[in-house]
N, C-alpha and C. Protein backbone atom coordinates (compact mmCIF):
# COMPACT_ATOMS: atom_id res chain seq x y z
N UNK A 1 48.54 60.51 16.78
CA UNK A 1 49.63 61.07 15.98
C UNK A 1 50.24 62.22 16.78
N UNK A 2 51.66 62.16 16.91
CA UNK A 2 52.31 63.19 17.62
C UNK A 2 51.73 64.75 17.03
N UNK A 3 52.11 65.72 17.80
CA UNK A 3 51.91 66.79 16.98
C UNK A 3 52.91 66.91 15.72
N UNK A 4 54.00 67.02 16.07
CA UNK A 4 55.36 67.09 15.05
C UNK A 4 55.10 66.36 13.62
N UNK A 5 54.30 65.15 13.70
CA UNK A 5 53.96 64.17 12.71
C UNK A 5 53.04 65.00 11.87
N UNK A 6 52.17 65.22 12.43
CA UNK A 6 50.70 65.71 12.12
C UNK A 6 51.04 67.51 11.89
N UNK A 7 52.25 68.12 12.26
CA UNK A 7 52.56 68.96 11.36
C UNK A 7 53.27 69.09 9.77
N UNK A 8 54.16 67.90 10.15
CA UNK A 8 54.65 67.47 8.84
C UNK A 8 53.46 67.07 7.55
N UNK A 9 52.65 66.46 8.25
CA UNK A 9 51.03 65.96 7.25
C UNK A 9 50.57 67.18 6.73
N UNK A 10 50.55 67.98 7.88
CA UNK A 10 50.17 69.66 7.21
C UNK A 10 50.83 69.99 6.03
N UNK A 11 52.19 70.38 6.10
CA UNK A 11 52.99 71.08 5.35
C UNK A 11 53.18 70.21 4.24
N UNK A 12 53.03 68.49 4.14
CA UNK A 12 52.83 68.18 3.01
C UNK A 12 51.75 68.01 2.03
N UNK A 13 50.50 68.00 2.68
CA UNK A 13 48.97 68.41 2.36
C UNK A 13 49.39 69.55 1.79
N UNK A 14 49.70 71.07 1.91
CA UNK A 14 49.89 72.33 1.72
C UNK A 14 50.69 72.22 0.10
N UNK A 15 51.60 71.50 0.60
CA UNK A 15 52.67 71.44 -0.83
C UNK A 15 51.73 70.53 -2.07
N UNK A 16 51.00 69.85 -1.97
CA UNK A 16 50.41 68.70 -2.60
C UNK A 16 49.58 69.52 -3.47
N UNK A 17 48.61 70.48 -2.97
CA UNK A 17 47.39 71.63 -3.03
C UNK A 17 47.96 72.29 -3.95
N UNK A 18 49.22 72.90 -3.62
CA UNK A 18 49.96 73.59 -4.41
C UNK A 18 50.60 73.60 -5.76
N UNK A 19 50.90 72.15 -5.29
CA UNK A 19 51.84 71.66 -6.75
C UNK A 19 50.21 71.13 -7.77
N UNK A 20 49.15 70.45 -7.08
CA UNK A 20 48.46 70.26 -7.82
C UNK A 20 47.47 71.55 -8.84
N UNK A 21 47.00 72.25 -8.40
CA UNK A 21 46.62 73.50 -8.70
C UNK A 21 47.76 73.95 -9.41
N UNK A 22 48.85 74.20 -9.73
CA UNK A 22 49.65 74.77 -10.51
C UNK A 22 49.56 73.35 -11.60
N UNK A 23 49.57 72.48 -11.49
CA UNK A 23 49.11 71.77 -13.02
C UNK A 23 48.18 71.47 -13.29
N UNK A 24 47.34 71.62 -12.97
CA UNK A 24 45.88 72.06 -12.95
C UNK A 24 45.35 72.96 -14.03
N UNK A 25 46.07 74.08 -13.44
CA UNK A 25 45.87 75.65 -13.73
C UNK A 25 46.96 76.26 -15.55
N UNK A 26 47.70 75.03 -15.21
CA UNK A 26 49.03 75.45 -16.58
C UNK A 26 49.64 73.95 -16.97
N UNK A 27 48.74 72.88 -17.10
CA UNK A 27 49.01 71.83 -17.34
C UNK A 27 50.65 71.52 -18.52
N UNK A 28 50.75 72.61 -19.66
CA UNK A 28 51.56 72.55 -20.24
C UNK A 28 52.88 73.39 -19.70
N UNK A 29 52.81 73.78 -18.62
CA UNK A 29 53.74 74.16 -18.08
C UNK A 29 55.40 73.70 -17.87
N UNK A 30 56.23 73.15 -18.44
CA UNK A 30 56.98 72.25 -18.10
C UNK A 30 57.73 72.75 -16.85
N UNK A 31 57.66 73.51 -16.33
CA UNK A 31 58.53 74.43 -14.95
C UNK A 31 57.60 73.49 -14.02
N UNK A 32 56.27 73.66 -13.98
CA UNK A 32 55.30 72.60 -13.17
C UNK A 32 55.84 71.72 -13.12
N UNK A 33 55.86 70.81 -14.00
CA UNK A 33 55.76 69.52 -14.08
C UNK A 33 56.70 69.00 -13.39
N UNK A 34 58.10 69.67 -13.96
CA UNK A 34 59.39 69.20 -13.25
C UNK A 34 59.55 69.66 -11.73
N UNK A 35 59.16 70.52 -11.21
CA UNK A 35 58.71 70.32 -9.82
C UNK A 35 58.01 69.56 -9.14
N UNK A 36 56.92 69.37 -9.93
CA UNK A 36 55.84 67.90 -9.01
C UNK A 36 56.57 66.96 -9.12
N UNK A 37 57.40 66.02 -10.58
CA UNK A 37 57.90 64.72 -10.60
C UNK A 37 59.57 65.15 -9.29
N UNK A 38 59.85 66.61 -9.56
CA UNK A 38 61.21 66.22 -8.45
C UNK A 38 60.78 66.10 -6.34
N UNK A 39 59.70 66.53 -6.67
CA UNK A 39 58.76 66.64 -5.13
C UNK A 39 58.37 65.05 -5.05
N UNK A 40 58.00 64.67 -5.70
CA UNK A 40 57.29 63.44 -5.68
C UNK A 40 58.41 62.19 -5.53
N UNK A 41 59.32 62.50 -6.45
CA UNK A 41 60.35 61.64 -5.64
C UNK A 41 61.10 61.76 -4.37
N UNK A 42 60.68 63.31 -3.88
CA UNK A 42 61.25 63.11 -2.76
C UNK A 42 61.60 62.23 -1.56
N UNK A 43 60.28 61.66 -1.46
CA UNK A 43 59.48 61.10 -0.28
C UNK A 43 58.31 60.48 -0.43
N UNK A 44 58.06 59.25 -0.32
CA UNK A 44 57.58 58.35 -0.66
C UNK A 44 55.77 58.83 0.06
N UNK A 45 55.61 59.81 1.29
CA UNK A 45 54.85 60.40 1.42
C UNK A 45 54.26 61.31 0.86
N UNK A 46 54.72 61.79 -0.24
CA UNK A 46 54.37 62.49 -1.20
C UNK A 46 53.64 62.39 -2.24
N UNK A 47 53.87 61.03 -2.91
CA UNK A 47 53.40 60.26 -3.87
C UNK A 47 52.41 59.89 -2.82
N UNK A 48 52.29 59.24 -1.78
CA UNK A 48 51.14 58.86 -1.44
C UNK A 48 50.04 60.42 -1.04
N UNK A 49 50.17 60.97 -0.25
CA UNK A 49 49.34 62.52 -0.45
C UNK A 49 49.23 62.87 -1.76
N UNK A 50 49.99 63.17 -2.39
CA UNK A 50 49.18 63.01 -4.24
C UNK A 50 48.12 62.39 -4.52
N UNK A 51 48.62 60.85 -4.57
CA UNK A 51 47.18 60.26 -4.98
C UNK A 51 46.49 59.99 -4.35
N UNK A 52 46.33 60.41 -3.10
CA UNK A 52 45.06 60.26 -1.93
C UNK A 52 44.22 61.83 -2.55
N UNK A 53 44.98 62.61 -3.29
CA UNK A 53 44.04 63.82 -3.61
C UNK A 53 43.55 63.36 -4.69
N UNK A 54 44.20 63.29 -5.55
CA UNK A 54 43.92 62.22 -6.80
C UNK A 54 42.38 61.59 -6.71
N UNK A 55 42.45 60.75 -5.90
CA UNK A 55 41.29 60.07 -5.41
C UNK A 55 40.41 61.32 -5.34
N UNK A 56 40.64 62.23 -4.45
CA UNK A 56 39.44 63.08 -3.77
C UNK A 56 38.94 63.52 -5.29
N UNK A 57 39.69 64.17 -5.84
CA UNK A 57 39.30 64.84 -7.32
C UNK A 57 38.19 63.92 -8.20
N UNK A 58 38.86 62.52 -7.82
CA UNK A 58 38.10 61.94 -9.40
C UNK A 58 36.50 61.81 -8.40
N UNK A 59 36.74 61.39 -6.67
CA UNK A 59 35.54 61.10 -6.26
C UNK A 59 34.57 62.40 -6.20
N UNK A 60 35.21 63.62 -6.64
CA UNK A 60 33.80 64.50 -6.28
C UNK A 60 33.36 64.93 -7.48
N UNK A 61 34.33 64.27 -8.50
CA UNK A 61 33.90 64.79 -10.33
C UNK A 61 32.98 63.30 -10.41
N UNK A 62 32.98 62.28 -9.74
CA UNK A 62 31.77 61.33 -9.59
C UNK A 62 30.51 61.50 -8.85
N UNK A 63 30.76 62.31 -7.44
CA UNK A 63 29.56 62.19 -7.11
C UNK A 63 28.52 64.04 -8.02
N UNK A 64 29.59 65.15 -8.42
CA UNK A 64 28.64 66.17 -9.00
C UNK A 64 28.32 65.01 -10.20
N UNK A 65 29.00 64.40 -11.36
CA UNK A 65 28.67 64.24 -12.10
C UNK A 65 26.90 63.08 -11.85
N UNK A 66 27.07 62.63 -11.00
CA UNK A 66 25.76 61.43 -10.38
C UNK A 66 25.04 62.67 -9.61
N UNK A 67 25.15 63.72 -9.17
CA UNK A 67 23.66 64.72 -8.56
C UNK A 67 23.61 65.99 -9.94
N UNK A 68 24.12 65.89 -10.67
CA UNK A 68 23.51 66.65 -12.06
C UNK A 68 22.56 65.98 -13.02
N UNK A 69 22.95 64.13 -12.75
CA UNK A 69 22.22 63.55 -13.55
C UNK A 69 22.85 63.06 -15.11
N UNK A 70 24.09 63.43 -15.36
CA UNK A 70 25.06 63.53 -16.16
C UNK A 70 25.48 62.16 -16.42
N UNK A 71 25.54 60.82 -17.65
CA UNK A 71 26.60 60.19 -17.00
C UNK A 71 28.17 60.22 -17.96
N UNK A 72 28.77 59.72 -16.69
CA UNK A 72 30.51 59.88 -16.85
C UNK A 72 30.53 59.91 -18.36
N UNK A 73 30.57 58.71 -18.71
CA UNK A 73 30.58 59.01 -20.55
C UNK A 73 30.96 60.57 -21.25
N UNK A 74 29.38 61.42 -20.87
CA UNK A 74 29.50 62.70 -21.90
C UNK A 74 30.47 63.71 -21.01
N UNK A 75 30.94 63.37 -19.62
CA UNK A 75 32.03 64.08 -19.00
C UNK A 75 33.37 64.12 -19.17
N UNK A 76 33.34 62.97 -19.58
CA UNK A 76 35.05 62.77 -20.28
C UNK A 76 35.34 62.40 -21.51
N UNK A 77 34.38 62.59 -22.44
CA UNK A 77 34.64 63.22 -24.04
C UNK A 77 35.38 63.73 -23.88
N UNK A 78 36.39 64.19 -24.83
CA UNK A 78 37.86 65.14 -25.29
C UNK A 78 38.66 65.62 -23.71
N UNK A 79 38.82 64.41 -23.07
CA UNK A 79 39.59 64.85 -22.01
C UNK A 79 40.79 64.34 -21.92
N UNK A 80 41.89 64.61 -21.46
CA UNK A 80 43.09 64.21 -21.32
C UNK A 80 43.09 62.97 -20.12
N UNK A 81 43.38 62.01 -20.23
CA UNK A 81 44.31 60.71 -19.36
C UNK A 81 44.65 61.75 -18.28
N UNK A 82 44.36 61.14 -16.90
CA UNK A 82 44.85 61.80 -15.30
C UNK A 82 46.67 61.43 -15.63
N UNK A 83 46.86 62.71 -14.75
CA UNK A 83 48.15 62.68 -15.04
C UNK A 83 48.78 61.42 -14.26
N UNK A 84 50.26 60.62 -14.34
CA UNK A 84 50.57 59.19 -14.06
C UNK A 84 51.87 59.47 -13.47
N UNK A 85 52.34 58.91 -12.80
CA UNK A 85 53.34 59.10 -12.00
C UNK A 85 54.04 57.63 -12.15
């Protein structure tokens, strides 16, 4: 990967972190929201870095939930649907 490429990966990794943690953090936010859905259409790389984090999230709320001994079931009682794009 060129450097130039692989800076762009940066700065959209960075923005991804960002926008996610701010709905995260203020899920009912609607100022959020409408920034992630107008980011996300930006660039079709976007949506994909989203849900490649997406992934990371649900895979490490699988593997703590499997080394606590926990299963998924009593973890996602009263939880909200991942957000959908």
């Amino acid at each position: 990967m060129d450097e130039q490429r692989e800076n762009d990966m940066d700065l959209i990794w960075d923005r991804t972190l960002e926008l996610f943690i701010k709905i995260h953090d203020c899920p009912d936010n609607p100022e959020h929201r409408d920034n992630l859905v107008r980011w996300l259409n930006e660039d079709p790389a976007h949506l994909k870095a989203f849900n490649e984090l997406g992934q990371i999230w649900i895979s490490t709320g699988i593997a703590l939930a499997r080394e606590i001994g926990r299963p998924l079931d009593d973890l996602e009682k009263d939880q909200p649907p991942l957000m959908m794009h």
